[in-house]
PDB file of N, CA and C in Angstrom:
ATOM      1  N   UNK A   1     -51.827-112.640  15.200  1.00  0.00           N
ATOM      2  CA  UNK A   1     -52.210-113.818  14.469  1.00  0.00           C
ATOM      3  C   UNK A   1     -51.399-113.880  13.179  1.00  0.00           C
ATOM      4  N   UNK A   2     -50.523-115.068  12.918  1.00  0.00           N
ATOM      5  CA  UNK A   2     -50.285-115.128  11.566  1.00  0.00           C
ATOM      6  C   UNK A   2     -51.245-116.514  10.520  1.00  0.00           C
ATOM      7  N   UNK A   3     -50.784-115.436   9.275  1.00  0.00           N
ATOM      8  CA  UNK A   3     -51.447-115.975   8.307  1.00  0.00           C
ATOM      9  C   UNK A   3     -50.277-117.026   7.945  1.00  0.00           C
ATOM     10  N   UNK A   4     -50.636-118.211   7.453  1.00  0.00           N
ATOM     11  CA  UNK A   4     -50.231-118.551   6.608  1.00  0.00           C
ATOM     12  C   UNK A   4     -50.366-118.633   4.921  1.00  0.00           C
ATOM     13  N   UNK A   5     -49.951-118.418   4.249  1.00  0.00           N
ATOM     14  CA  UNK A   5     -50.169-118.620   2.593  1.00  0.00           C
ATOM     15  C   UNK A   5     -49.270-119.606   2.269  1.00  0.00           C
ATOM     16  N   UNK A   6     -50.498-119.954   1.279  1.00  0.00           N
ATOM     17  CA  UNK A   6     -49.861-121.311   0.605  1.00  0.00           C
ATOM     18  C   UNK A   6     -50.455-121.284  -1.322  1.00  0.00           C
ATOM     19  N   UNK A   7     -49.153-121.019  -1.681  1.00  0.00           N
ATOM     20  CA  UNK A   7     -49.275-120.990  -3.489  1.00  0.00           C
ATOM     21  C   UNK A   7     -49.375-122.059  -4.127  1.00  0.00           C
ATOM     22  N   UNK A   8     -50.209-122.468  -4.916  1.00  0.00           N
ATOM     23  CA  UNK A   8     -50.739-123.379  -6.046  1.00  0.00           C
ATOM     24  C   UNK A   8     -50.850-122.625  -7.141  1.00  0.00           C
ATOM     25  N   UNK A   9     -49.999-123.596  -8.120  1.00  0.00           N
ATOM     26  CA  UNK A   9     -49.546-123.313  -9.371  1.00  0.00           C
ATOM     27  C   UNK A   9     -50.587-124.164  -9.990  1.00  0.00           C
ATOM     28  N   UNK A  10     -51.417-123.571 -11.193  1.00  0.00           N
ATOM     29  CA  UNK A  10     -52.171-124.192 -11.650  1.00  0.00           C
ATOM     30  C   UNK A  10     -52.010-123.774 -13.340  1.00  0.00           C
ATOM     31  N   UNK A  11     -51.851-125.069 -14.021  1.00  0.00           N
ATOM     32  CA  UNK A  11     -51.555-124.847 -15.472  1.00  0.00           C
ATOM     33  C   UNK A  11     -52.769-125.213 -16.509  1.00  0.00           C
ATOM     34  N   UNK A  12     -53.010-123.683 -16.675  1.00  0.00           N
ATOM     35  CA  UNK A  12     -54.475-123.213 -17.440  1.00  0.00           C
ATOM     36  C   UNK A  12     -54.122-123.907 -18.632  1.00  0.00           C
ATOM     37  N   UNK A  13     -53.341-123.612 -19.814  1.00  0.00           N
ATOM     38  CA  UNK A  13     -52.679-123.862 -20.923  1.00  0.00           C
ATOM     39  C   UNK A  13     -51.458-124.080 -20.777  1.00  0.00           C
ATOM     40  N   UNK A  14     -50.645-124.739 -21.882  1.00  0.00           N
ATOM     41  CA  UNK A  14     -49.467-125.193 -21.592  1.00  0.00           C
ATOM     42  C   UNK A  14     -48.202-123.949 -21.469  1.00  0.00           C
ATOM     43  N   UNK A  15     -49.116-122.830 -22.414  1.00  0.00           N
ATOM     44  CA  UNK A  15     -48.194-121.696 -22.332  1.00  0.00           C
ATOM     45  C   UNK A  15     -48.094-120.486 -20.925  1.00  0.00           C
ATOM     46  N   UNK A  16     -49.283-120.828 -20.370  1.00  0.00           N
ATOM     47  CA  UNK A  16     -49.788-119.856 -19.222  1.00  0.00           C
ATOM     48  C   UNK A  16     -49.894-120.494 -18.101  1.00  0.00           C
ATOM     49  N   UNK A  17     -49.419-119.966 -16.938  1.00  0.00           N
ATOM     50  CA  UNK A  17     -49.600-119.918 -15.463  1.00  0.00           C
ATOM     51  C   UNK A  17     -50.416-119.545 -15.043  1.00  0.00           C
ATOM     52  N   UNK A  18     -50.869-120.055 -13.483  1.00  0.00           N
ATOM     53  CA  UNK A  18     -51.702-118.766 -13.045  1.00  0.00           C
ATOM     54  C   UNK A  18     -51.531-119.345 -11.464  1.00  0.00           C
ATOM     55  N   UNK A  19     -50.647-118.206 -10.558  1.00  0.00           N
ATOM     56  CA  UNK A  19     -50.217-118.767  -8.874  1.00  0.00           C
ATOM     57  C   UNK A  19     -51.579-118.238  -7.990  1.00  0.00           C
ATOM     58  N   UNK A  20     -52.532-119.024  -7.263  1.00  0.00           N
ATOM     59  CA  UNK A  20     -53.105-118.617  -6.301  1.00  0.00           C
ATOM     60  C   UNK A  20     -52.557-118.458  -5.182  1.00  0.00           C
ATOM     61  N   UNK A  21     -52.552-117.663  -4.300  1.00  0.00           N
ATOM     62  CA  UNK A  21     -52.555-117.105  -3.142  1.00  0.00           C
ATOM     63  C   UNK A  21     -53.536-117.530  -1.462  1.00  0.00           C
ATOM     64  N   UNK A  22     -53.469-118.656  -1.176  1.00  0.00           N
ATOM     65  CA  UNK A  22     -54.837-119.065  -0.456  1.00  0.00           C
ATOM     66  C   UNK A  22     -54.282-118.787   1.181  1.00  0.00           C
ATOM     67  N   UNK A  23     -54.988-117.928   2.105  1.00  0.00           N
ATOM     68  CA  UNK A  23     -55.039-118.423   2.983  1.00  0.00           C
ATOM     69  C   UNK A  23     -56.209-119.800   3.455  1.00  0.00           C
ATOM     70  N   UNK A  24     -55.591-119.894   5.339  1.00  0.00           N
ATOM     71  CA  UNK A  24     -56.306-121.295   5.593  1.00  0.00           C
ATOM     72  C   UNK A  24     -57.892-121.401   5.456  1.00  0.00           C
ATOM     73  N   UNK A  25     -58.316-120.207   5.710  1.00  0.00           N
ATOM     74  CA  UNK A  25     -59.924-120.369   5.232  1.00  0.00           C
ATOM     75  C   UNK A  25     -59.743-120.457   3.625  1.00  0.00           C
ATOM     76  N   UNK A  26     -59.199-119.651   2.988  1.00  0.00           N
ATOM     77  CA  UNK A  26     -59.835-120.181   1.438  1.00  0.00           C
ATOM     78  C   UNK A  26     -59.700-120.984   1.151  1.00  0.00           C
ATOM     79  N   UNK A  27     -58.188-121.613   1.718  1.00  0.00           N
ATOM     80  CA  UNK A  27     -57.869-123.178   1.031  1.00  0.00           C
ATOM     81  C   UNK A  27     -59.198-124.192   1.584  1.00  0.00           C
ATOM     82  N   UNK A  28     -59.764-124.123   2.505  1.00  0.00           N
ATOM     83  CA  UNK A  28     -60.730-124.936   2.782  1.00  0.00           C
ATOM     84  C   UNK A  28     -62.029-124.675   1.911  1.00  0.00           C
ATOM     85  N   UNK A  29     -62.484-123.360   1.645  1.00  0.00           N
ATOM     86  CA  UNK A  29     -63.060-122.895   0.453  1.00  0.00           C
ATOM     87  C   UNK A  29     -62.907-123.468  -0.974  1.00  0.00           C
ATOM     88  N   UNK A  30     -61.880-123.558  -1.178  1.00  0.00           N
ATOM     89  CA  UNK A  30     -61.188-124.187  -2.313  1.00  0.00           C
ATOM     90  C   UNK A  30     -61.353-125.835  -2.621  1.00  0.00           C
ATOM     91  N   UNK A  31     -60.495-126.337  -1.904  1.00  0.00           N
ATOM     92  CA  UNK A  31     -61.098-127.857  -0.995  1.00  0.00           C
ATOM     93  C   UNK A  31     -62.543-127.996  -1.398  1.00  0.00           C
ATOM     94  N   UNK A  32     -63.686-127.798  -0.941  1.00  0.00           N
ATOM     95  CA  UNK A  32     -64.566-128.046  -0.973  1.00  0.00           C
ATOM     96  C   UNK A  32     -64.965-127.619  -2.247  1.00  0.00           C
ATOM     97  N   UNK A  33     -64.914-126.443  -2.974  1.00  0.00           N
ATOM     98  CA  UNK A  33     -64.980-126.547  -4.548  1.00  0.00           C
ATOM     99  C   UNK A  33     -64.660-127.491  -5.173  1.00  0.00           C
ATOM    100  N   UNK A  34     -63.093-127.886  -5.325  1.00  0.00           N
ATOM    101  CA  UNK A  34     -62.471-128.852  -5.777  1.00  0.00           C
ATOM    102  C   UNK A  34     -63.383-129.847  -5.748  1.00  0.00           C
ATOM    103  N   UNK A  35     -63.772-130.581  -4.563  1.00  0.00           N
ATOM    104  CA  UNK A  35     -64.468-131.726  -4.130  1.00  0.00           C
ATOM    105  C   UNK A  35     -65.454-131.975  -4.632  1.00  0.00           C
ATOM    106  N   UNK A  36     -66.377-130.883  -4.826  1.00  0.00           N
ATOM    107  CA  UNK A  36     -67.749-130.811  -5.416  1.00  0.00           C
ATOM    108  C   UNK A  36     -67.850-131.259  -6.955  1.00  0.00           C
ATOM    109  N   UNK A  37     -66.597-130.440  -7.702  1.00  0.00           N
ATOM    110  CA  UNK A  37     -66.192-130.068  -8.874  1.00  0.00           C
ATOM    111  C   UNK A  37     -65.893-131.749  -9.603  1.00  0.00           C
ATOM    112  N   UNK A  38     -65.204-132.429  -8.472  1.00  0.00           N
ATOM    113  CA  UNK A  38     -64.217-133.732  -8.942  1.00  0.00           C
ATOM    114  C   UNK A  38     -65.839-134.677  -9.144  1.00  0.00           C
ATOM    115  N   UNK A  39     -66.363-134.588  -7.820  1.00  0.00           N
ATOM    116  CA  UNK A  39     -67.213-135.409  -7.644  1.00  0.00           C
ATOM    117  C   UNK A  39     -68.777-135.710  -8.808  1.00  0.00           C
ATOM    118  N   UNK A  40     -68.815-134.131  -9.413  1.00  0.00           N
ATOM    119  CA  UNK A  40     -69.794-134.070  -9.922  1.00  0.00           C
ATOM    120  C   UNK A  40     -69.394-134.597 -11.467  1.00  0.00           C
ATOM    121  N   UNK A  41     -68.151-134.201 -12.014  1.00  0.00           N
ATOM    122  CA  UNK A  41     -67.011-135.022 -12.924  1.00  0.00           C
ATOM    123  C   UNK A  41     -67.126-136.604 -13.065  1.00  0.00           C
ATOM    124  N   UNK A  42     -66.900-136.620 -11.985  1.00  0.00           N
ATOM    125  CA  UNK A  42     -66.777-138.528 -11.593  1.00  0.00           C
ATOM    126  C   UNK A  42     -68.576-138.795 -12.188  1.00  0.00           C
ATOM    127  N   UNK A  43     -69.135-138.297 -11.458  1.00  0.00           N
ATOM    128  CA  UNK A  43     -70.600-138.603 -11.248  1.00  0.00           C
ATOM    129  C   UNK A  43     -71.195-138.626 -12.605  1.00  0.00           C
ATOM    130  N   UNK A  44     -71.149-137.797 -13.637  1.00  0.00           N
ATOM    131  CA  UNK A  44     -71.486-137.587 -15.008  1.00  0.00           C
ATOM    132  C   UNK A  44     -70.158-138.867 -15.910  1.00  0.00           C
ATOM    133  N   UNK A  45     -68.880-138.953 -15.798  1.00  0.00           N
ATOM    134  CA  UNK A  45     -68.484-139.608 -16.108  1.00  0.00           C
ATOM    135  C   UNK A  45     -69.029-141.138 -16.278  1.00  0.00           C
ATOM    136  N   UNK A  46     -69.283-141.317 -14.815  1.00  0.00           N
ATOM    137  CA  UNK A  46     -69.730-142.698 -14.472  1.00  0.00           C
ATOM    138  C   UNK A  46     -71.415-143.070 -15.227  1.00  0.00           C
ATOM    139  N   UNK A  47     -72.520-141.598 -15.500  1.00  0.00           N
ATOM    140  CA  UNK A  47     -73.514-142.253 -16.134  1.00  0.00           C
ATOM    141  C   UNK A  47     -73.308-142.156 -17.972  1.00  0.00           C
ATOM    142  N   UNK A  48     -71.635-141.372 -18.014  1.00  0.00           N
ATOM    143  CA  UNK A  48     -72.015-141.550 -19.741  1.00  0.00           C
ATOM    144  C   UNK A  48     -70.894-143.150 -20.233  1.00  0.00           C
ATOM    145  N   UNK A  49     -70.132-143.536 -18.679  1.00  0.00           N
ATOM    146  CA  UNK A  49     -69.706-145.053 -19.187  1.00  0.00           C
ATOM    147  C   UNK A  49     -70.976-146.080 -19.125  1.00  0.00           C
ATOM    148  N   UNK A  50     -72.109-145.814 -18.278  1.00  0.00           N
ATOM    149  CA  UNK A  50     -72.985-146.437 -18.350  1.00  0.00           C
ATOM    150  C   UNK A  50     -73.981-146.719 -19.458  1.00  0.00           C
ATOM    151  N   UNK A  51     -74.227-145.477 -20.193  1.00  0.00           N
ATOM    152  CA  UNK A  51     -74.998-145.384 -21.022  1.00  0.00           C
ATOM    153  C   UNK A  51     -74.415-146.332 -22.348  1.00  0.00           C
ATOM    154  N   UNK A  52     -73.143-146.000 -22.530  1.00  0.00           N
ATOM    155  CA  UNK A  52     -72.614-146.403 -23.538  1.00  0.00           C
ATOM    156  C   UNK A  52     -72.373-148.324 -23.622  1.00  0.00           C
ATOM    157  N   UNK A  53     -72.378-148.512 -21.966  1.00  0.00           N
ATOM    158  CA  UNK A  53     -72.389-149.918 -21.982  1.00  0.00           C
ATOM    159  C   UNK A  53     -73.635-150.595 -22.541  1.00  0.00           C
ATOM    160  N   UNK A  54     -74.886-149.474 -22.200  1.00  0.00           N
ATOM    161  CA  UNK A  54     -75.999-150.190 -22.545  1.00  0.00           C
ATOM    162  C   UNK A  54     -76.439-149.909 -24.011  1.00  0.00           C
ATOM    163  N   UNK A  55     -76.105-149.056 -24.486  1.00  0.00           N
ATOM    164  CA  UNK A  55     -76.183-148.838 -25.885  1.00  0.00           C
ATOM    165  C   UNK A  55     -75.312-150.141 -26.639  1.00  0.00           C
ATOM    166  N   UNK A  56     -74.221-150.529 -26.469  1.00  0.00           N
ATOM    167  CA  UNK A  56     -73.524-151.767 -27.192  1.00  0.00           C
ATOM    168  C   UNK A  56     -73.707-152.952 -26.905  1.00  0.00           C
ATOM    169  N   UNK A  57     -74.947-152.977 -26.061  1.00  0.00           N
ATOM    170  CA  UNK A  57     -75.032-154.239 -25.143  1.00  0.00           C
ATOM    171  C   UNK A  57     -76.209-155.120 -26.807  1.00  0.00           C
ATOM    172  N   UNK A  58     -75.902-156.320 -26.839  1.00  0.00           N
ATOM    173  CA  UNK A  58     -76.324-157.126 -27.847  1.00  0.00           C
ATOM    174  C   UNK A  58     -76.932-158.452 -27.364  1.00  0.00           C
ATOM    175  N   UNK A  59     -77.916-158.782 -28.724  1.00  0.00           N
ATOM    176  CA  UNK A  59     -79.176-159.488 -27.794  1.00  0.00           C
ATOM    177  C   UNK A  59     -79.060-160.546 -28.925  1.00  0.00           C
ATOM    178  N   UNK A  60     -79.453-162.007 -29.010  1.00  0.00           N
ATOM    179  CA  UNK A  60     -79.718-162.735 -29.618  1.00  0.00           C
ATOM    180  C   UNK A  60     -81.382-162.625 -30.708  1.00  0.00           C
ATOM    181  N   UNK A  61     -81.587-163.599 -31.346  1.00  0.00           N
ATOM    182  CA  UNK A  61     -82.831-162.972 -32.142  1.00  0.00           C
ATOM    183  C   UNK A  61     -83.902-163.908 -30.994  1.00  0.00           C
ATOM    184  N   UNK A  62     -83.174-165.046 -30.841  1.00  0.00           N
ATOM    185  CA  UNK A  62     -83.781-165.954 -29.516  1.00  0.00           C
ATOM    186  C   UNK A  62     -84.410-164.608 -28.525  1.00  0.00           C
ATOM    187  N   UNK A  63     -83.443-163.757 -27.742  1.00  0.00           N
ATOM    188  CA  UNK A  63     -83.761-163.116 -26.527  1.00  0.00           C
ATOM    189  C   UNK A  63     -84.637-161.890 -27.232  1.00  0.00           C
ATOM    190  N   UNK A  64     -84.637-161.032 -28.212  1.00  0.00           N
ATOM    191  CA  UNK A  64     -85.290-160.098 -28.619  1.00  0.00           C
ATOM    192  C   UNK A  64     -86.850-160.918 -29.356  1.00  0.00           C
ATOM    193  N   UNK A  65     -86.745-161.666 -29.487  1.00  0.00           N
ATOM    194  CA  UNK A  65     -88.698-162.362 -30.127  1.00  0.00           C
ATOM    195  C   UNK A  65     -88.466-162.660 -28.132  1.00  0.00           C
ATOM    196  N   UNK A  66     -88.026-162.262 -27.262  1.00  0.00           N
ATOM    197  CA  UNK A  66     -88.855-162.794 -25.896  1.00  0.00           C
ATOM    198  C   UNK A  66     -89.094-161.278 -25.260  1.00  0.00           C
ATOM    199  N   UNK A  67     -88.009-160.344 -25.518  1.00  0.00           N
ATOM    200  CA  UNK A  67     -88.383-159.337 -25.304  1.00  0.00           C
ATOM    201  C   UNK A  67     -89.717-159.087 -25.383  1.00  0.00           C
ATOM    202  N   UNK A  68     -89.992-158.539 -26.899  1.00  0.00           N
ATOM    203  CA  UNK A  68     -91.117-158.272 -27.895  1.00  0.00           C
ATOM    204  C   UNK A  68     -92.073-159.063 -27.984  1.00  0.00           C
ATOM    205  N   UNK A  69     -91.911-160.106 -27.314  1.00  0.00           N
ATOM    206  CA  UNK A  69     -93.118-162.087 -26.809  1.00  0.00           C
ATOM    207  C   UNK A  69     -93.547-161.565 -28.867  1.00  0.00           C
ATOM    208  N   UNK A  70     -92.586-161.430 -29.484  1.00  0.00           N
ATOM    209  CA  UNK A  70     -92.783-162.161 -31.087  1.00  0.00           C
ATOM    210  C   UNK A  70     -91.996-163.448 -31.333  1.00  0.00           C
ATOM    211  N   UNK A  71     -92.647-164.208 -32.336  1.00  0.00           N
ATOM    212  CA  UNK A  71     -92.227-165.532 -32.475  1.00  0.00           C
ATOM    213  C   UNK A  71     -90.450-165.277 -33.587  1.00  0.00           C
ATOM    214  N   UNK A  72     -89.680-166.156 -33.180  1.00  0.00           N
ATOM    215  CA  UNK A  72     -88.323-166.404 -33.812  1.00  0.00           C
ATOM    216  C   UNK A  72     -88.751-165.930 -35.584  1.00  0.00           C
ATOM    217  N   UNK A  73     -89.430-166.254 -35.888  1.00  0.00           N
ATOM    218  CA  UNK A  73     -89.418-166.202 -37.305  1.00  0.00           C
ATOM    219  C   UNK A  73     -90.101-165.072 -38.028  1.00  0.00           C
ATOM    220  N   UNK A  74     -91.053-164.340 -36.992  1.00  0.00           N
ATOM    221  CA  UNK A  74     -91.015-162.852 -36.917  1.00  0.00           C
ATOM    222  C   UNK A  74     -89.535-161.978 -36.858  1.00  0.00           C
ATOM    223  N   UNK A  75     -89.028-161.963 -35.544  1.00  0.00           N
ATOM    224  CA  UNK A  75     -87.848-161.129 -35.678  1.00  0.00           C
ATOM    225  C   UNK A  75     -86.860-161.674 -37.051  1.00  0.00           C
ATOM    226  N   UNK A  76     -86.679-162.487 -37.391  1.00  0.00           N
ATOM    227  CA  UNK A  76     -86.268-162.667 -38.211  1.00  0.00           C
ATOM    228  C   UNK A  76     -86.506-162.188 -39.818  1.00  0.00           C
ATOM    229  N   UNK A  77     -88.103-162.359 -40.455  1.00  0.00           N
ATOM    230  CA  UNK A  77     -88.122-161.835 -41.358  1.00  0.00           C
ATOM    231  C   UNK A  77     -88.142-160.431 -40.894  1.00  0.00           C
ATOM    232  N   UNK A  78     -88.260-159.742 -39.557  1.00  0.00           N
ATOM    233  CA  UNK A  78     -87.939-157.795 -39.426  1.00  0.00           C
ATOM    234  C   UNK A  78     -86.642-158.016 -39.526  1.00  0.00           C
ATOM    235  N   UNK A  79     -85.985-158.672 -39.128  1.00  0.00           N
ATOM    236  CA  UNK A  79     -83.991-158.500 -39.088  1.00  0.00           C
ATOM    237  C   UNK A  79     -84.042-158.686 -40.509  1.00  0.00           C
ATOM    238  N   UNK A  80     -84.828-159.441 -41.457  1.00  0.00           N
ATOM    239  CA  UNK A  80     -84.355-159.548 -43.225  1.00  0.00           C
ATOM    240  C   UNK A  80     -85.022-158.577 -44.521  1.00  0.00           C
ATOM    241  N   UNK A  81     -85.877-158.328 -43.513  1.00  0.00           N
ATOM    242  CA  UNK A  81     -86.791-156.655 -44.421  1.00  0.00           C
ATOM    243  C   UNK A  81     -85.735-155.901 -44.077  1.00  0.00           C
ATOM    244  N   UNK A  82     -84.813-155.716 -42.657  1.00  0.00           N
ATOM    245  CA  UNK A  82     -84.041-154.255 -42.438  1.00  0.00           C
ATOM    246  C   UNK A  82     -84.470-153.607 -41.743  1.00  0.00           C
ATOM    247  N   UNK A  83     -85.642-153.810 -40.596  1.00  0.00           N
ATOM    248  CA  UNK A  83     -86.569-153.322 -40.224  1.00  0.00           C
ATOM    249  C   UNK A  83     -86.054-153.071 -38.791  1.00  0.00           C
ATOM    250  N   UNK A  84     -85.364-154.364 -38.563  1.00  0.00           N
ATOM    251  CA  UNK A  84     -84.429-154.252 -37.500  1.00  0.00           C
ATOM    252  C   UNK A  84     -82.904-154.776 -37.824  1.00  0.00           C
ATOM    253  N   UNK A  85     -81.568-153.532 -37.934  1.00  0.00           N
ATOM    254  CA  UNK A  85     -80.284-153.930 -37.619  1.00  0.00           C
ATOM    255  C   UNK A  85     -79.683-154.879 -37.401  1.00  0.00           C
ATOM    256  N   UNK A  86     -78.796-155.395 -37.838  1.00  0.00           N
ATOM    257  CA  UNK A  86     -77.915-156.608 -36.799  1.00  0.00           C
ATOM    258  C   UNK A  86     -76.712-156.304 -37.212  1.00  0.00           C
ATOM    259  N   UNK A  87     -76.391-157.052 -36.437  1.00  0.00           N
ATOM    260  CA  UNK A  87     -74.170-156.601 -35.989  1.00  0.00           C
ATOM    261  C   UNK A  87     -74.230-157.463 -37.546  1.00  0.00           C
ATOM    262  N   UNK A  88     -72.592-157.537 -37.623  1.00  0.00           N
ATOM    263  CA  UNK A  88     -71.820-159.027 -38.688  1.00  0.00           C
ATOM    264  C   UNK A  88     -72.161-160.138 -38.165  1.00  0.00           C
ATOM    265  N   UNK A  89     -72.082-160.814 -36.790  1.00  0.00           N
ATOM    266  CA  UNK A  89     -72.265-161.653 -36.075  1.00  0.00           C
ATOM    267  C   UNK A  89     -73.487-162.002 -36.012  1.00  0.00           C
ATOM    268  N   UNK A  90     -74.477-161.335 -36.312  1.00  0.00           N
ATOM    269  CA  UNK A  90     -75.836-161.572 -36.473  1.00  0.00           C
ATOM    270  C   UNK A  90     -76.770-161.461 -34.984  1.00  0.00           C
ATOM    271  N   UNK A  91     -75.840-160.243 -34.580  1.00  0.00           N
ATOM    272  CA  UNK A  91     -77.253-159.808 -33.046  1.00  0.00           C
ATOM    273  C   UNK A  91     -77.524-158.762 -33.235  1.00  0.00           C
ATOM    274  N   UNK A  92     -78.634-158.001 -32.852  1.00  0.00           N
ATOM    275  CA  UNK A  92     -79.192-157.271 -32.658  1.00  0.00           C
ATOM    276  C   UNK A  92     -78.806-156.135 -31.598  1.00  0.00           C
ATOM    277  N   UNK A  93     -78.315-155.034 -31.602  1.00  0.00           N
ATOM    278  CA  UNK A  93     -77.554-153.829 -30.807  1.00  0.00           C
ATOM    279  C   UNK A  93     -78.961-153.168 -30.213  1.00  0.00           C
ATOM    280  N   UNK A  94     -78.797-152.804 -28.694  1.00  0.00           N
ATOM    281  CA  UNK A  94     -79.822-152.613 -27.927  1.00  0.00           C
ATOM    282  C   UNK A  94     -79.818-151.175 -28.753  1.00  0.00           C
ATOM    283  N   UNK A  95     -79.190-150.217 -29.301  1.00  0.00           N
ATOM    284  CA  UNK A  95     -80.222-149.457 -30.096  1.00  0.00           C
ATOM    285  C   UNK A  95     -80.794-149.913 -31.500  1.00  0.00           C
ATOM    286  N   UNK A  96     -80.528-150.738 -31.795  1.00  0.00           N
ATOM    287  CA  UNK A  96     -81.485-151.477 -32.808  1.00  0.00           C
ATOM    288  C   UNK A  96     -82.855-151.431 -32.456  1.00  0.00           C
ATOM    289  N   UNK A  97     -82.729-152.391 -31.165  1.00  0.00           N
ATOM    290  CA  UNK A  97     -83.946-152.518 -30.610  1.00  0.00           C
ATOM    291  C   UNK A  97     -85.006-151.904 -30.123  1.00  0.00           C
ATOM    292  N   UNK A  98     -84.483-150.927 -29.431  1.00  0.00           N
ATOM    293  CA  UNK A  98     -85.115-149.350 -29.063  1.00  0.00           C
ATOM    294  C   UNK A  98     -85.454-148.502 -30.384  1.00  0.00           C
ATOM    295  N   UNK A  99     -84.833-148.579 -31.553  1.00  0.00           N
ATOM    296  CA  UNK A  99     -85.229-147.578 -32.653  1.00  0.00           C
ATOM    297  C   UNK A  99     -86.478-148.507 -33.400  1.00  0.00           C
ATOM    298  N   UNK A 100     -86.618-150.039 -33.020  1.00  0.00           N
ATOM    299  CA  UNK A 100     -87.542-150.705 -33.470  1.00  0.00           C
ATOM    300  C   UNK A 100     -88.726-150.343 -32.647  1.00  0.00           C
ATOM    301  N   UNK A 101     -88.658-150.841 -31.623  1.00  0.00           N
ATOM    302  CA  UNK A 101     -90.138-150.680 -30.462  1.00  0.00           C
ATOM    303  C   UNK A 101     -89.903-149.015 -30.541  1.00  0.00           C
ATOM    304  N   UNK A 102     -89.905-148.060 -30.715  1.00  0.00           N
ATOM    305  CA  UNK A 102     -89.678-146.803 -30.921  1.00  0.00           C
ATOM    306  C   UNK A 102     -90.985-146.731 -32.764  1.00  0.00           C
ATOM    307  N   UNK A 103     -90.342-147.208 -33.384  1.00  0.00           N
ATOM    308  CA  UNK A 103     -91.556-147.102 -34.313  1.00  0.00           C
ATOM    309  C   UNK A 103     -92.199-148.156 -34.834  1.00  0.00           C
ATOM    310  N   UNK A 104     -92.052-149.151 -33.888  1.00  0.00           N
ATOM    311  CA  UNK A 104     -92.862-149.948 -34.167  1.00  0.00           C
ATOM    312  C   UNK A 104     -94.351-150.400 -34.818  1.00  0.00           C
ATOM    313  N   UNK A 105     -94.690-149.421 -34.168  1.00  0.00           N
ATOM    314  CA  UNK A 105     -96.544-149.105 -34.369  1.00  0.00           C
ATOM    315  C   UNK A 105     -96.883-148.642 -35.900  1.00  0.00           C
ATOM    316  N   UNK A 106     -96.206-147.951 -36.439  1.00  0.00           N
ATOM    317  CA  UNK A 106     -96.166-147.879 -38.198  1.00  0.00           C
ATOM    318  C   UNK A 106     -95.392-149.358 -38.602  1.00  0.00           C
ATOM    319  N   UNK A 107     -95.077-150.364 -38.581  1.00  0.00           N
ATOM    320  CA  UNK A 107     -94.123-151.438 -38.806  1.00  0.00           C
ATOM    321  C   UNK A 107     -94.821-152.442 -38.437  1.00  0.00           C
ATOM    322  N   UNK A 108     -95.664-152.902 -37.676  1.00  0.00           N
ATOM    323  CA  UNK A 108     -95.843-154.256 -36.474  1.00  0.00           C
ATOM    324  C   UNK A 108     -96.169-154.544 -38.092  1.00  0.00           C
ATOM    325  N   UNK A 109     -95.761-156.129 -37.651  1.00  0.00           N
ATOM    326  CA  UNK A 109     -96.617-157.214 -38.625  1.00  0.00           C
ATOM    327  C   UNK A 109     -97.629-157.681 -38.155  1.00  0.00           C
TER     328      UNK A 109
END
């Protein structure tokens, strides 16, 4: 029976090498590490682009008094006490909103 080997050069640091040695079972060993490794990468990647979408995601003072079923002129004097955040543009950043209903209950008017 021959083996085959097959070397992969893998660059740890820019100054250091390091050649593996795989036969055909490890490389499939390997393979499936890899795979697991990429996938679980991708997988965490994909919920911290998510998170971050929903963290910057911005609400009108219209849509946050419907959230909260408070009247326009409620969120408003909380957006002018400081009570609740707003962009320059004048919306409200979904962690605004969450750090509001978060302590709300010491705050409600």
């Amino acid at each position: 029976m021959v083996y085959i080997k097959i070397i992969i050069k893998i660059n740890i640091y820019n100054d250091m090498e390091t050649f593996l040695v795989l036969t055909p079972d490890e490389i499939k060993v390997f393979d499936q590490v890899i795979k697991e490794g990429l996938y679980l990468a991708i997988k965490q990647l994909h919920e911290e682009v998510e998170q971050k979408k929903e963290e910057r995601r911005t609400y009108t003072i219209n849509q946050v008094s419907k959230i909260t079923k408070k009247g326009h002129a409620t969120i408003t004097k909380l957006c002018n006490d400081g009570l609740i955040k707003l962009t320059q543009d004048r919306k409200i950043t979904q962690a605004a909103l969450d750090d509001y209903l978060h302590n709300r209950q010491s705050m409600d008017y």
